[in-house]
Protein backbone atom coordinates (compact mmCIF):
# COMPACT_ATOMS: atom_id res chain seq x y z
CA UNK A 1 -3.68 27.08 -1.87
CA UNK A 2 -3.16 24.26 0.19
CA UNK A 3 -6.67 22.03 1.24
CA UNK A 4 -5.53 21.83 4.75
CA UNK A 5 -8.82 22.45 6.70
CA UNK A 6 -12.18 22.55 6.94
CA UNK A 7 -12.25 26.16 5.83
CA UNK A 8 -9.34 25.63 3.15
CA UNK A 9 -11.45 23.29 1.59
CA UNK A 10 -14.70 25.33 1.58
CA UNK A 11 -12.93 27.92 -0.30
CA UNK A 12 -11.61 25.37 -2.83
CA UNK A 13 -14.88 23.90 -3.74
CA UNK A 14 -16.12 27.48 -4.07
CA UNK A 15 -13.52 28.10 -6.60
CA UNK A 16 -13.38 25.25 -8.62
CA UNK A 17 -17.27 25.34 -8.89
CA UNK A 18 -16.70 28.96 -10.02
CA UNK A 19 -20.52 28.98 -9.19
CA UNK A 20 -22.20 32.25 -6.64
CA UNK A 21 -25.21 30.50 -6.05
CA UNK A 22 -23.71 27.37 -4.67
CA UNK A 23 -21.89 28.47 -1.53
CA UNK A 24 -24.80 27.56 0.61
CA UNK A 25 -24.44 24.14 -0.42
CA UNK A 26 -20.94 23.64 0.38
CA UNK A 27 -20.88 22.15 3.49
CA UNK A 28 -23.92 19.82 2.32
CA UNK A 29 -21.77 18.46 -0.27
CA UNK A 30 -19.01 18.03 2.18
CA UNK A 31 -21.27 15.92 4.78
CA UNK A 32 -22.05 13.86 1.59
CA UNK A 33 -18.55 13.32 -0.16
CA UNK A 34 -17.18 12.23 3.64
CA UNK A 35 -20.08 9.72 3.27
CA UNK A 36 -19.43 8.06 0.27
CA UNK A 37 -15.10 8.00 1.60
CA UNK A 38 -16.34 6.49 4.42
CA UNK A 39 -17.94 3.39 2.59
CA UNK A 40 -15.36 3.08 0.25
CA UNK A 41 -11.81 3.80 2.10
CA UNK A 42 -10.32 1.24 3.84
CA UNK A 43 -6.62 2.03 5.00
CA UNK A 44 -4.95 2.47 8.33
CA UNK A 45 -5.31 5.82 8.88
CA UNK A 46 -9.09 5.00 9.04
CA UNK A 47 -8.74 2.03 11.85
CA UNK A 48 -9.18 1.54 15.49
CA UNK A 49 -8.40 -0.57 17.89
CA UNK A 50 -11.54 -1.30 20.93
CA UNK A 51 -10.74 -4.05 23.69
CA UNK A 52 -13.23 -5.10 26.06
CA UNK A 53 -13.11 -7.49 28.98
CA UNK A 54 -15.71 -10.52 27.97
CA UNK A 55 -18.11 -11.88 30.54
CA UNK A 56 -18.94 -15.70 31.44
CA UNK A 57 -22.01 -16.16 30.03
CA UNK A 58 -22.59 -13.17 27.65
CA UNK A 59 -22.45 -13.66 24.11
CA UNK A 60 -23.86 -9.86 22.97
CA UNK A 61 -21.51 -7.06 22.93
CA UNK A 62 -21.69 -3.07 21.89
CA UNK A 63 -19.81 -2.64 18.94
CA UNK A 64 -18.02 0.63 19.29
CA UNK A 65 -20.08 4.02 18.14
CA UNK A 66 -18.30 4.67 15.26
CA UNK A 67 -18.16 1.62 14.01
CA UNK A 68 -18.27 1.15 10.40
CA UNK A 69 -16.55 -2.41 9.12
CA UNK A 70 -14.97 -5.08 10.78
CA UNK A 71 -11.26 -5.85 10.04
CA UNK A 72 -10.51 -9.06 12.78
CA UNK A 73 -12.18 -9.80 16.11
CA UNK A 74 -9.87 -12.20 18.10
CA UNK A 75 -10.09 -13.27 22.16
CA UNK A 76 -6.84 -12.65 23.70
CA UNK A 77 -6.38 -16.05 25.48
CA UNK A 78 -3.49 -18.20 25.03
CA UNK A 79 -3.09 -18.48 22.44
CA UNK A 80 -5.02 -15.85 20.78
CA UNK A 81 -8.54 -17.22 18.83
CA UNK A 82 -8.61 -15.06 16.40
CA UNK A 83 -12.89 -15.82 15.14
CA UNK A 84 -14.83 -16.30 12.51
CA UNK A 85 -17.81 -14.65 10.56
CA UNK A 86 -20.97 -16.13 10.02
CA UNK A 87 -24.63 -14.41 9.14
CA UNK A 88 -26.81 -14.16 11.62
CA UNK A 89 -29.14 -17.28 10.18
CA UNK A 90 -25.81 -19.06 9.95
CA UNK A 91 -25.26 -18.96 13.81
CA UNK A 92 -28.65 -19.67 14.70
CA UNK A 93 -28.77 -23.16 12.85
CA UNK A 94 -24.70 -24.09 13.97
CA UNK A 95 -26.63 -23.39 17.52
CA UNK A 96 -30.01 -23.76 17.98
CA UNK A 97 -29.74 -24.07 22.14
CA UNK A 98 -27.35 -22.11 24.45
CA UNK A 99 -24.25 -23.02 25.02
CA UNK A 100 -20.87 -21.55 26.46
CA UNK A 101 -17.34 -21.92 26.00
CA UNK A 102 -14.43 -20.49 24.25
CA UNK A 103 -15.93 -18.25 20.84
CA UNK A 104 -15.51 -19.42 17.35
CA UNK A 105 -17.79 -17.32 15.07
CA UNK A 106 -19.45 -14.02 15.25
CA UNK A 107 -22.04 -12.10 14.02
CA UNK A 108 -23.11 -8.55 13.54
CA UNK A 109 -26.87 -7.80 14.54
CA UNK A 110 -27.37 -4.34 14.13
CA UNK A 111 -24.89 -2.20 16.74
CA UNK A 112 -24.22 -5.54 18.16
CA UNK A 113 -21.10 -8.57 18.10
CA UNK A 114 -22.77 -11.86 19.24
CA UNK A 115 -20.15 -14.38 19.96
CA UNK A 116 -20.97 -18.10 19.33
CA UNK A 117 -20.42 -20.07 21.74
CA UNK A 118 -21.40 -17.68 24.94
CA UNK A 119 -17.30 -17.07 26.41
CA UNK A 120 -17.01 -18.92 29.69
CA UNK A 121 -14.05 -17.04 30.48
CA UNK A 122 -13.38 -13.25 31.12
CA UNK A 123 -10.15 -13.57 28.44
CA UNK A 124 -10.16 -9.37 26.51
CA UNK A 125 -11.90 -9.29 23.12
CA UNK A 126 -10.05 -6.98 20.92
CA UNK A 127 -11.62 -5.39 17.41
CA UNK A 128 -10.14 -4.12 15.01
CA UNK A 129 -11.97 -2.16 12.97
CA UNK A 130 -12.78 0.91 9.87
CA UNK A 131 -14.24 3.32 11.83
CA UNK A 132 -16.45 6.85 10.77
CA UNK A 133 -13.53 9.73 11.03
CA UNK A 134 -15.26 13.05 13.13
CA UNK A 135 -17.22 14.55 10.93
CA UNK A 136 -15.39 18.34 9.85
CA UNK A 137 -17.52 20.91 11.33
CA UNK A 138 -16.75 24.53 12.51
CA UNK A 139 -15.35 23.22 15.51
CA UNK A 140 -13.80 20.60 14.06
CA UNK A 141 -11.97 21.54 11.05
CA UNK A 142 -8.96 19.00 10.62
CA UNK A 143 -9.20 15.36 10.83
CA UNK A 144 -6.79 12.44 8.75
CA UNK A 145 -8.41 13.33 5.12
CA UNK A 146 -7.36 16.65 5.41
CA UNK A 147 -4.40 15.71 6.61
CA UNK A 148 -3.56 12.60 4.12
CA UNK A 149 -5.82 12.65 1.56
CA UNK A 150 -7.29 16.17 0.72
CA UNK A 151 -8.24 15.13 -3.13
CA UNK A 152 -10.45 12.79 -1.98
CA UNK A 153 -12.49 15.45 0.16
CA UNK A 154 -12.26 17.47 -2.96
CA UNK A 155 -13.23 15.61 -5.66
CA UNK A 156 -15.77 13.83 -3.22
CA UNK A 157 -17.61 17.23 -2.85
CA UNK A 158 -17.27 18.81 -6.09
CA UNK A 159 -19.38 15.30 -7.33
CA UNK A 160 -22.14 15.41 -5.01
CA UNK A 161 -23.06 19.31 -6.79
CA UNK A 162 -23.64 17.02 -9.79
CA UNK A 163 -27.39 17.69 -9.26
CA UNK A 164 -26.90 21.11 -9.66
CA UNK A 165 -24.19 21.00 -12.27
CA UNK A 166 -26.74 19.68 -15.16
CA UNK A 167 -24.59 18.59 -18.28
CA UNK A 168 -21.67 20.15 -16.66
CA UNK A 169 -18.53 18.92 -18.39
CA UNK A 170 -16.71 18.76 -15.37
CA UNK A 171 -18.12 16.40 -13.51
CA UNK A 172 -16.66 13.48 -15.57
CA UNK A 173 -13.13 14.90 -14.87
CA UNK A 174 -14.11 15.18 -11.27
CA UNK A 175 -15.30 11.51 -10.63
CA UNK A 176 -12.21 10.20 -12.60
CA UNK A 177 -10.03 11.94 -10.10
CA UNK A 178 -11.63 10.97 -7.07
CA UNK A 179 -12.23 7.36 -8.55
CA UNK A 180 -8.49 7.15 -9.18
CA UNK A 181 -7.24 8.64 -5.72
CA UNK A 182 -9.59 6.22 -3.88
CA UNK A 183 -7.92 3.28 -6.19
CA UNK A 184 -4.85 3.92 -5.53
CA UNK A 185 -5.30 4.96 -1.41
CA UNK A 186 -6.45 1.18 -1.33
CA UNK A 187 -3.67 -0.12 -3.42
CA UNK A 188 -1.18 1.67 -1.42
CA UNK A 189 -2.70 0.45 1.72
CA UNK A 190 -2.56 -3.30 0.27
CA UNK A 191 1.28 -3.02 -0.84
CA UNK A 192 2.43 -1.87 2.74
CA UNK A 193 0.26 -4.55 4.43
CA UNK A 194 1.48 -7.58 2.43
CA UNK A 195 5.22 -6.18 1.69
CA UNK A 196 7.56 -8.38 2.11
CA UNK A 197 5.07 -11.46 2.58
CA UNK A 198 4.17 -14.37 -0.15
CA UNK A 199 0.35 -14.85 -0.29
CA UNK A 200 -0.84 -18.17 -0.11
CA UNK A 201 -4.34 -19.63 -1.20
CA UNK A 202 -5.63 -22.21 1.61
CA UNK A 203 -7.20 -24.95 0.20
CA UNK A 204 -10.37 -27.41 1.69
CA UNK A 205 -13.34 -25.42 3.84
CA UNK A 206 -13.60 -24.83 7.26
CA UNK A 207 -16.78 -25.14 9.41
C-alpha cells in the first residue's frame, strides 16, 4: 500500500503496530513524529522564501509564522548585504546607543529579526528560511513528507508509541530506519547544494 496521505498513513501505522488498542493514538503519534522531522530536516523541500520592504529607522521585524530556522537573511541593495548572526547580548554590547544605517548583523528575539544597525533605507529584506510544513489533519491530508519522504512520517510515528510498546523489539528496528532516512535526506540535500562546487575554509575572523 502506498503511504500517500494522511489516511494512507493512519492505516499503515495501524498495521505495522498490529496493536487494537492503539488506534486512538494514531494521530497523536503523528502530531509528534512531524515534530521531531521538523527539528531535524533541513532540505529544500522544507524552505521558504519571505521578502519584506525595510523601513528607515526600524530595526525589529516579524519573522514569518511558520518560521522555524534561519538559512540567510540578506538586504537587497546593490549590491546585495547578505548579514550576519550575532546573540542577542552580542548586539547589545557591538551597540550600546541607537544608530542607523545599512544592516550588518542580526538577531533573533523570540518571533522577532532585529537588524543592527537600524536600515536607513527602504532597500527589500529577503529570508530564507526552514519553515513548519501544515500540519496533516482531516482537511489537510497531503503535504511534501507524504509526498517525498513517507518513511520518515512512518518510522517517526511508529517511535513515538514507544511508551506504549514496553520492551517491544521493534522499536530498535524502527528508530534505525527513521535515523537512517533522516541521514541520508540531509546528505542528499548537501550533495545537490554543493555539486559541482570546491569548498573552501576562510581563514582570519570577522567582526
Amino acid at each position: 500500500m502506498a503511504i500517500d496521505s494522511y489516511f494512507t498513513l493512519q492505516t499503515a501505522i495501524e498495521n505495522w503496530l498490529d496493536r487494537d488498542d492503539l488506534s486512538g493514538r494514531i494521530t497523536e503519534f503523528i502530531s509528534l513524529a512531524e515534530a521531531r522531522i521538523a527539528r531535524r530536516l533541513r532540505v529544500s523541500g522544507v524552505e521558504e522564501r519571505s521578502i519584506t520592504t525595510l523601513v528607515s529607522g526600524q530595526e525589529y521585524y516579524t519573522l514569518p509564522s511558520d518560521f522555524i530556522k534561519a538559512r540567510s537573511i540578506k538586504i537587497n541593495s546593490n549590491p546585495v548585504n547578505v548579514l550576519r548572526y550575532k546573540t542577542p547580548t552580542q548586539l547589545s554590547e557591538m551597540y550600546p546607543n541607537s544608530s542607523s544605517g545599512t544592516p550588518v548583523f542580526y538577531t533573533i528575539i523570540g518571533e522577532e529579526l532585529q537588524l543592527k544597525p537600524a536600515p536607513s533605507s527602504t532597500d527589500t529584506l529577503e529570508i530564507s528560511y526552514f519553515l513548519k510544513l501544515p500540519a496533516l489533519s482531516d482537511s489537510n491530508t497531503t503535504n511534501w513528507l507524504t509526498a517525498n519522504a513517507p518513511d520518515l512520517l512512518l518510522y517517526g510515528s511508529l517511535m513515538e508509541a514507544e511508551a506504549y510498546l514496553i520492551n517491544d523489539p521493534r522499536i530498535p528496528v524502527w528508530k534505525s530506519g527513521f535515523d537512517e532516512a533522516m541521514i541520508e535526506w540531509n546528505k542528499q540535500e548537501d550533495e545537490a547544494r554543493f555539486s559541482g562546487h570546491a569548498l573552501s575554509i576562510s581563514v582570519g575572523s570577522n567582526p
